[in-house]
PDB file of N, CA and C in Angstrom:
ATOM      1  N   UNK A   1      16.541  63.857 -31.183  1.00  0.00           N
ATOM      2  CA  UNK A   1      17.218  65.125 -31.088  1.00  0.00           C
ATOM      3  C   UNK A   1      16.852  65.959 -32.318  1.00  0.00           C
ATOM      4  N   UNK A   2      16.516  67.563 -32.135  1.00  0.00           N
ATOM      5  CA  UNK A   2      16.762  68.397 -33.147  1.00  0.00           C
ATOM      6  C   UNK A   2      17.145  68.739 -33.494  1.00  0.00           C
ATOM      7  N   UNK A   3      17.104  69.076 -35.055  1.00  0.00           N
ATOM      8  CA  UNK A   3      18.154  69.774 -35.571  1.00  0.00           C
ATOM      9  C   UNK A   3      18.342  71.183 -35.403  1.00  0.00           C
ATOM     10  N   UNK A   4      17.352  71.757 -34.635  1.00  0.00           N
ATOM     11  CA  UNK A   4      17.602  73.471 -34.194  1.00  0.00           C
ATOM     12  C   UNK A   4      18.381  73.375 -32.574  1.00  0.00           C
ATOM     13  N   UNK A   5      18.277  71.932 -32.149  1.00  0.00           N
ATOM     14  CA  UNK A   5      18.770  71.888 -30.916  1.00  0.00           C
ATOM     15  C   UNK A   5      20.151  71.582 -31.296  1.00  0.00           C
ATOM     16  N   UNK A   6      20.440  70.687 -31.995  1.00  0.00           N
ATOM     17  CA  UNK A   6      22.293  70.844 -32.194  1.00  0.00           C
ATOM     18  C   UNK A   6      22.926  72.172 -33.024  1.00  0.00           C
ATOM     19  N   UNK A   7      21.909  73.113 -33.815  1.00  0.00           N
ATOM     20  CA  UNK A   7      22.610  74.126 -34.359  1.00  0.00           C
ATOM     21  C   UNK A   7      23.258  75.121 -33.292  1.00  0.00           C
ATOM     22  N   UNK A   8      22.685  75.146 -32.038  1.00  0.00           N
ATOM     23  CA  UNK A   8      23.315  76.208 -31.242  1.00  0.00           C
ATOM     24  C   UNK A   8      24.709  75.641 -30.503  1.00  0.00           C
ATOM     25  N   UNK A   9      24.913  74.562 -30.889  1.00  0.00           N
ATOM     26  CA  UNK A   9      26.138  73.770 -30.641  1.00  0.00           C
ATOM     27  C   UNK A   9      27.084  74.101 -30.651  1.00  0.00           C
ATOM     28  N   UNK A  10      28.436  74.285 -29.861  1.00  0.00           N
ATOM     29  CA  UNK A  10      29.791  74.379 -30.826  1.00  0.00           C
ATOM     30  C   UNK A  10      30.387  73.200 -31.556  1.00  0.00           C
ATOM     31  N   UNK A  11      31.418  72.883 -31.769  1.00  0.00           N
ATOM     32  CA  UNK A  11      31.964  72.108 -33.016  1.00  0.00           C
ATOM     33  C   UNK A  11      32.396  71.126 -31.604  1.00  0.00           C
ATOM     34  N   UNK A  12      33.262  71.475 -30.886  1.00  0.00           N
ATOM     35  CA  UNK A  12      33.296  70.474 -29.323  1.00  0.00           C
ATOM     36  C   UNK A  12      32.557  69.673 -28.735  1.00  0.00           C
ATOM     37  N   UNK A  13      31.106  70.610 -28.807  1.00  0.00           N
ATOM     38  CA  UNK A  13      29.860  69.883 -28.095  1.00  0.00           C
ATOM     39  C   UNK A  13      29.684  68.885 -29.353  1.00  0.00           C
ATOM     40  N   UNK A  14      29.412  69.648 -30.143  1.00  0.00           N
ATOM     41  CA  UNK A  14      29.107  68.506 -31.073  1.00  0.00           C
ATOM     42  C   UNK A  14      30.188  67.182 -31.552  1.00  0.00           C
ATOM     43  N   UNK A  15      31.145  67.084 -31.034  1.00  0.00           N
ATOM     44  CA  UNK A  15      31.972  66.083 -31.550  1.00  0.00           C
ATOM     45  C   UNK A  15      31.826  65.149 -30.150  1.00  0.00           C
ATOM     46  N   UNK A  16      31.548  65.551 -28.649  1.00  0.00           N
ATOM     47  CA  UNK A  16      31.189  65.336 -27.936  1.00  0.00           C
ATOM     48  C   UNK A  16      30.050  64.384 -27.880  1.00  0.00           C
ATOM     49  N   UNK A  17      28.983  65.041 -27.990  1.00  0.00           N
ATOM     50  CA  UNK A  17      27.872  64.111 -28.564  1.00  0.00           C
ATOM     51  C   UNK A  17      27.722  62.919 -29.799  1.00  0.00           C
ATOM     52  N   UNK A  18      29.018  63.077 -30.553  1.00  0.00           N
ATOM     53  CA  UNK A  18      28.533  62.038 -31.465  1.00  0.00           C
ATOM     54  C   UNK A  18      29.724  60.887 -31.272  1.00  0.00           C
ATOM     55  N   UNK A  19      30.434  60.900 -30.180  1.00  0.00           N
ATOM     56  CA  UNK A  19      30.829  60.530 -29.095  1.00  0.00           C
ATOM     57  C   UNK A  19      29.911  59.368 -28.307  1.00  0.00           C
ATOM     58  N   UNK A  20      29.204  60.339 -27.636  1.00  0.00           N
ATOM     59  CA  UNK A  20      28.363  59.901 -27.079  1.00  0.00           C
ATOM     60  C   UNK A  20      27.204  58.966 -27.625  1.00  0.00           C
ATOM     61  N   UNK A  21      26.569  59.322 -29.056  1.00  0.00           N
ATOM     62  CA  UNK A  21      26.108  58.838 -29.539  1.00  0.00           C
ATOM     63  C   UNK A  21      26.047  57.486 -30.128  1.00  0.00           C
ATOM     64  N   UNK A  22      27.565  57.440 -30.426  1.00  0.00           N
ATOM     65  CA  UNK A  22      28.180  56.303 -30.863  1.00  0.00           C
ATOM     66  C   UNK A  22      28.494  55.398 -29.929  1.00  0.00           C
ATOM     67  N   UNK A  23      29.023  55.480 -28.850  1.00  0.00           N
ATOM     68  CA  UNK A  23      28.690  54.735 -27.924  1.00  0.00           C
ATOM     69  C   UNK A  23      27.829  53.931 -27.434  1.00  0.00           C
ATOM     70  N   UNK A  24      25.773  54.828 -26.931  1.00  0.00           N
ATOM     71  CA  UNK A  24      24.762  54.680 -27.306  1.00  0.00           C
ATOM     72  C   UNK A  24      24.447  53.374 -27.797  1.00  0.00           C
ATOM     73  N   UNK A  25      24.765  53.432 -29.171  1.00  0.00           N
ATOM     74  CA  UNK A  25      25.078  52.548 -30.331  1.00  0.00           C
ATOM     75  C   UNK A  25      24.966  51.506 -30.510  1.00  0.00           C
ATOM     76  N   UNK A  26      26.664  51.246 -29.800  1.00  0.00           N
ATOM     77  CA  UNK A  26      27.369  50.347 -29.695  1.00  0.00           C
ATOM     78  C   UNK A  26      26.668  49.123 -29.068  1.00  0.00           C
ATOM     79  N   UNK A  27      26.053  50.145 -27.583  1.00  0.00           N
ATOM     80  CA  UNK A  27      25.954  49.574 -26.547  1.00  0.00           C
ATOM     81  C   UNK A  27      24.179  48.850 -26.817  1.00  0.00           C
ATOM     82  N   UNK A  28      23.413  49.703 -27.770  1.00  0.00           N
ATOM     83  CA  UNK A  28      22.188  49.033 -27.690  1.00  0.00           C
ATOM     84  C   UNK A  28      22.240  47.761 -28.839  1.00  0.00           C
ATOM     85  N   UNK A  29      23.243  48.419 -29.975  1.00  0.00           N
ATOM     86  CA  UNK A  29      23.112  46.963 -30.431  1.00  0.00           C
ATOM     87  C   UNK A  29      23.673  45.452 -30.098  1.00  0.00           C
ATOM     88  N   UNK A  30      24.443  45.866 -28.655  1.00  0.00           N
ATOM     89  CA  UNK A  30      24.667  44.665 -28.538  1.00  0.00           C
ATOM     90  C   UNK A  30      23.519  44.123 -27.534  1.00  0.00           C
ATOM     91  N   UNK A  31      23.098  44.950 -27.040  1.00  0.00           N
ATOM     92  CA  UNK A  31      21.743  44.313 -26.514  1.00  0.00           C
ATOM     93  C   UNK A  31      20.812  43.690 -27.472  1.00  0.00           C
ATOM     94  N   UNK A  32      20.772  44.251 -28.195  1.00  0.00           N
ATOM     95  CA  UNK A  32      19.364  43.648 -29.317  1.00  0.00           C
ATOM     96  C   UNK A  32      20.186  42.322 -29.504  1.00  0.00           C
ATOM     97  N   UNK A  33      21.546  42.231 -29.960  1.00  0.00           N
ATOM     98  CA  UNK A  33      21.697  40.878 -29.909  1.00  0.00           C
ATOM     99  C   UNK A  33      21.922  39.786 -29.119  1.00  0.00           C
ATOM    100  N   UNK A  34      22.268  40.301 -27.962  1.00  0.00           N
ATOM    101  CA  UNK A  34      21.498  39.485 -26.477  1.00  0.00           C
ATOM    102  C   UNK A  34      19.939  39.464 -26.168  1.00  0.00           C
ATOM    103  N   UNK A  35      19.112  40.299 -27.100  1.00  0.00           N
ATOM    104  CA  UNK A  35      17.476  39.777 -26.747  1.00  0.00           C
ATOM    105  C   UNK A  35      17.195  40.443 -25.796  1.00  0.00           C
ATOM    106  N   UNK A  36      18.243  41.841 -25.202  1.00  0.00           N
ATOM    107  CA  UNK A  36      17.677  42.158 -23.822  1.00  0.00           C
ATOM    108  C   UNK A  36      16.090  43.465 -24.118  1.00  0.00           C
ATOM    109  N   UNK A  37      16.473  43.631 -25.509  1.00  0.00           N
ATOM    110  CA  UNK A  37      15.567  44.743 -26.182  1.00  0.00           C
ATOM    111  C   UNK A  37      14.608  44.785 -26.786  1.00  0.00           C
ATOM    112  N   UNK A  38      13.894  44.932 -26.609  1.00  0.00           N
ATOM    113  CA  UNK A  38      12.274  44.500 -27.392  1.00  0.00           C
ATOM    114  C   UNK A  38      12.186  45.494 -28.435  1.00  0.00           C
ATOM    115  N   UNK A  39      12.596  47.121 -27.887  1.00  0.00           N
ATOM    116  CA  UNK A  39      12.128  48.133 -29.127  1.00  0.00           C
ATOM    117  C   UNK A  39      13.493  48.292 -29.868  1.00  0.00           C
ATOM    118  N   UNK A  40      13.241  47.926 -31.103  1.00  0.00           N
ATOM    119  CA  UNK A  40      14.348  47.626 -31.927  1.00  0.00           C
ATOM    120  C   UNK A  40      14.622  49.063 -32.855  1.00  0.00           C
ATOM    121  N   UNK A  41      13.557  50.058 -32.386  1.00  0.00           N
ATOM    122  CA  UNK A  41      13.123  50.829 -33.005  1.00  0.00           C
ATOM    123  C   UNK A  41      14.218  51.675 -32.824  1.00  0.00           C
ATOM    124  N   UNK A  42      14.925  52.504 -31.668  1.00  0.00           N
ATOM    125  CA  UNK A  42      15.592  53.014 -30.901  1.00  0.00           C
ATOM    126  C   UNK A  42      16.863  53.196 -31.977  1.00  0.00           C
ATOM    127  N   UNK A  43      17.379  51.942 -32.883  1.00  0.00           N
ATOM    128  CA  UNK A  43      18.375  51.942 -33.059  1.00  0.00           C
ATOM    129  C   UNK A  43      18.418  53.078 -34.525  1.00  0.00           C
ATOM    130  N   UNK A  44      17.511  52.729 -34.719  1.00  0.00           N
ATOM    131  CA  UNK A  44      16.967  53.697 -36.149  1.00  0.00           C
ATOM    132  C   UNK A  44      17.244  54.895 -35.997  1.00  0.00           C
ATOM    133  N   UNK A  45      16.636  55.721 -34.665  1.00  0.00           N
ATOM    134  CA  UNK A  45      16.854  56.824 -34.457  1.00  0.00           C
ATOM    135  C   UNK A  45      18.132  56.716 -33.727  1.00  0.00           C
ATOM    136  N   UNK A  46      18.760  56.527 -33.386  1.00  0.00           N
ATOM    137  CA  UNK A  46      20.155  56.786 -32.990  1.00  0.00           C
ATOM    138  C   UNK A  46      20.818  56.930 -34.285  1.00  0.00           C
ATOM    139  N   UNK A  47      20.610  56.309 -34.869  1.00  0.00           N
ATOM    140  CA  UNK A  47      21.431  56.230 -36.379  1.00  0.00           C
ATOM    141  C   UNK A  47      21.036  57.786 -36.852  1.00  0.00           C
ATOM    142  N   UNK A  48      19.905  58.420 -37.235  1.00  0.00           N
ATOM    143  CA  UNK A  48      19.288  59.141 -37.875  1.00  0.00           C
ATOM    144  C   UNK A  48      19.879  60.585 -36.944  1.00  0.00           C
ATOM    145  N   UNK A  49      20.062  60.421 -35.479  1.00  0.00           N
ATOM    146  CA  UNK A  49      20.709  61.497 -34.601  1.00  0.00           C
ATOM    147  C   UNK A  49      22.193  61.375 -34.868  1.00  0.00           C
ATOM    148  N   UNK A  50      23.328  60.464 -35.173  1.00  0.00           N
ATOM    149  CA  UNK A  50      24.818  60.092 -35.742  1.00  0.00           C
ATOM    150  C   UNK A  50      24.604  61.304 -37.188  1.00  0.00           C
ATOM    151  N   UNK A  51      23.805  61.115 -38.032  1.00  0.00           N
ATOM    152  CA  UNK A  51      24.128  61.012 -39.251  1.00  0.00           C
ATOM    153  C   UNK A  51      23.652  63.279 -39.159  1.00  0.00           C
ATOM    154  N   UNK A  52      22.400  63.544 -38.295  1.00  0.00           N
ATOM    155  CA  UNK A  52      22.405  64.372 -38.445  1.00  0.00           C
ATOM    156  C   UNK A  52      23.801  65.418 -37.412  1.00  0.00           C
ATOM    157  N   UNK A  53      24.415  64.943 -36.436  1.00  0.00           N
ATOM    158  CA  UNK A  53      25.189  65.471 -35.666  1.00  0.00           C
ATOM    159  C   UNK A  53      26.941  65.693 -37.223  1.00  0.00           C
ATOM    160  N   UNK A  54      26.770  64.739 -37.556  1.00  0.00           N
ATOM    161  CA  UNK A  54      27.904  64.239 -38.804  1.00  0.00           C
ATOM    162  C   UNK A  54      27.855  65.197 -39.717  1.00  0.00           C
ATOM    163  N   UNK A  55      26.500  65.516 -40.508  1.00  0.00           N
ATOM    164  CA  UNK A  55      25.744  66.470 -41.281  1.00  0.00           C
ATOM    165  C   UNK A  55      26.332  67.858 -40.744  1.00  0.00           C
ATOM    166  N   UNK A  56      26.343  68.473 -39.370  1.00  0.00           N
ATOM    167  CA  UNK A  56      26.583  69.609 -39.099  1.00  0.00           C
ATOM    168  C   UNK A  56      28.086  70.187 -39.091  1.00  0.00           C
ATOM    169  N   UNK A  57      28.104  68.960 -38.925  1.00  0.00           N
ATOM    170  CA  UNK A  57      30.027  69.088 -38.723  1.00  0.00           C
ATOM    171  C   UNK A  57      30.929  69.134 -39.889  1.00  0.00           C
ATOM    172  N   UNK A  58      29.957  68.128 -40.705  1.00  0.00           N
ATOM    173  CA  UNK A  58      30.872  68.723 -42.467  1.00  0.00           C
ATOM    174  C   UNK A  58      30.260  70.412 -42.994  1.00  0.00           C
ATOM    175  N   UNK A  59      29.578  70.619 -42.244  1.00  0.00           N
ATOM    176  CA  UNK A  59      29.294  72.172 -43.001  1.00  0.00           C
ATOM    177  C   UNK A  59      29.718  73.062 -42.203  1.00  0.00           C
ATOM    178  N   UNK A  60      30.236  72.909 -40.959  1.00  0.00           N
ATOM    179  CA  UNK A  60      30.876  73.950 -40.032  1.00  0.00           C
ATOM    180  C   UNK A  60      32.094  73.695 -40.399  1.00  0.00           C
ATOM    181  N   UNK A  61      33.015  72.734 -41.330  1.00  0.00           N
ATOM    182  CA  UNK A  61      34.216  72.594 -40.950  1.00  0.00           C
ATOM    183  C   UNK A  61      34.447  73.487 -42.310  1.00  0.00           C
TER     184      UNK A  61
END
């Protein structure tokens, strides 16, 4: 995800999505620890999309 794509966001959508994100998350790392996941890579960027959705929200608030 971009960061020019979450700026047109509202503060809703965006709490929405990191929501969603977190979920995401949840749900792939428990796969990686069931072995169902080969690209371990995924989790990196989910993290890196959390932290920038998080980022927007302390400067809009």
């Amino acid at each position: 995800m971009k960061m020019r794509d979450l700026k047109t966001k509202s503060e809703t959508e965006l709490r929405a999505e990191l929501v969603k994100l977190k979920r995401e998350s949840q749900e792939l790392s428990t796969k990686i620890k069931l072995g169902q996941v080969k690209t371990v890579h995924t989790a990196r960027a989910l993290r890196k999309d959390i932290a920038r959705v998080l980022t927007l929200l302390s400067t809009q608030s």
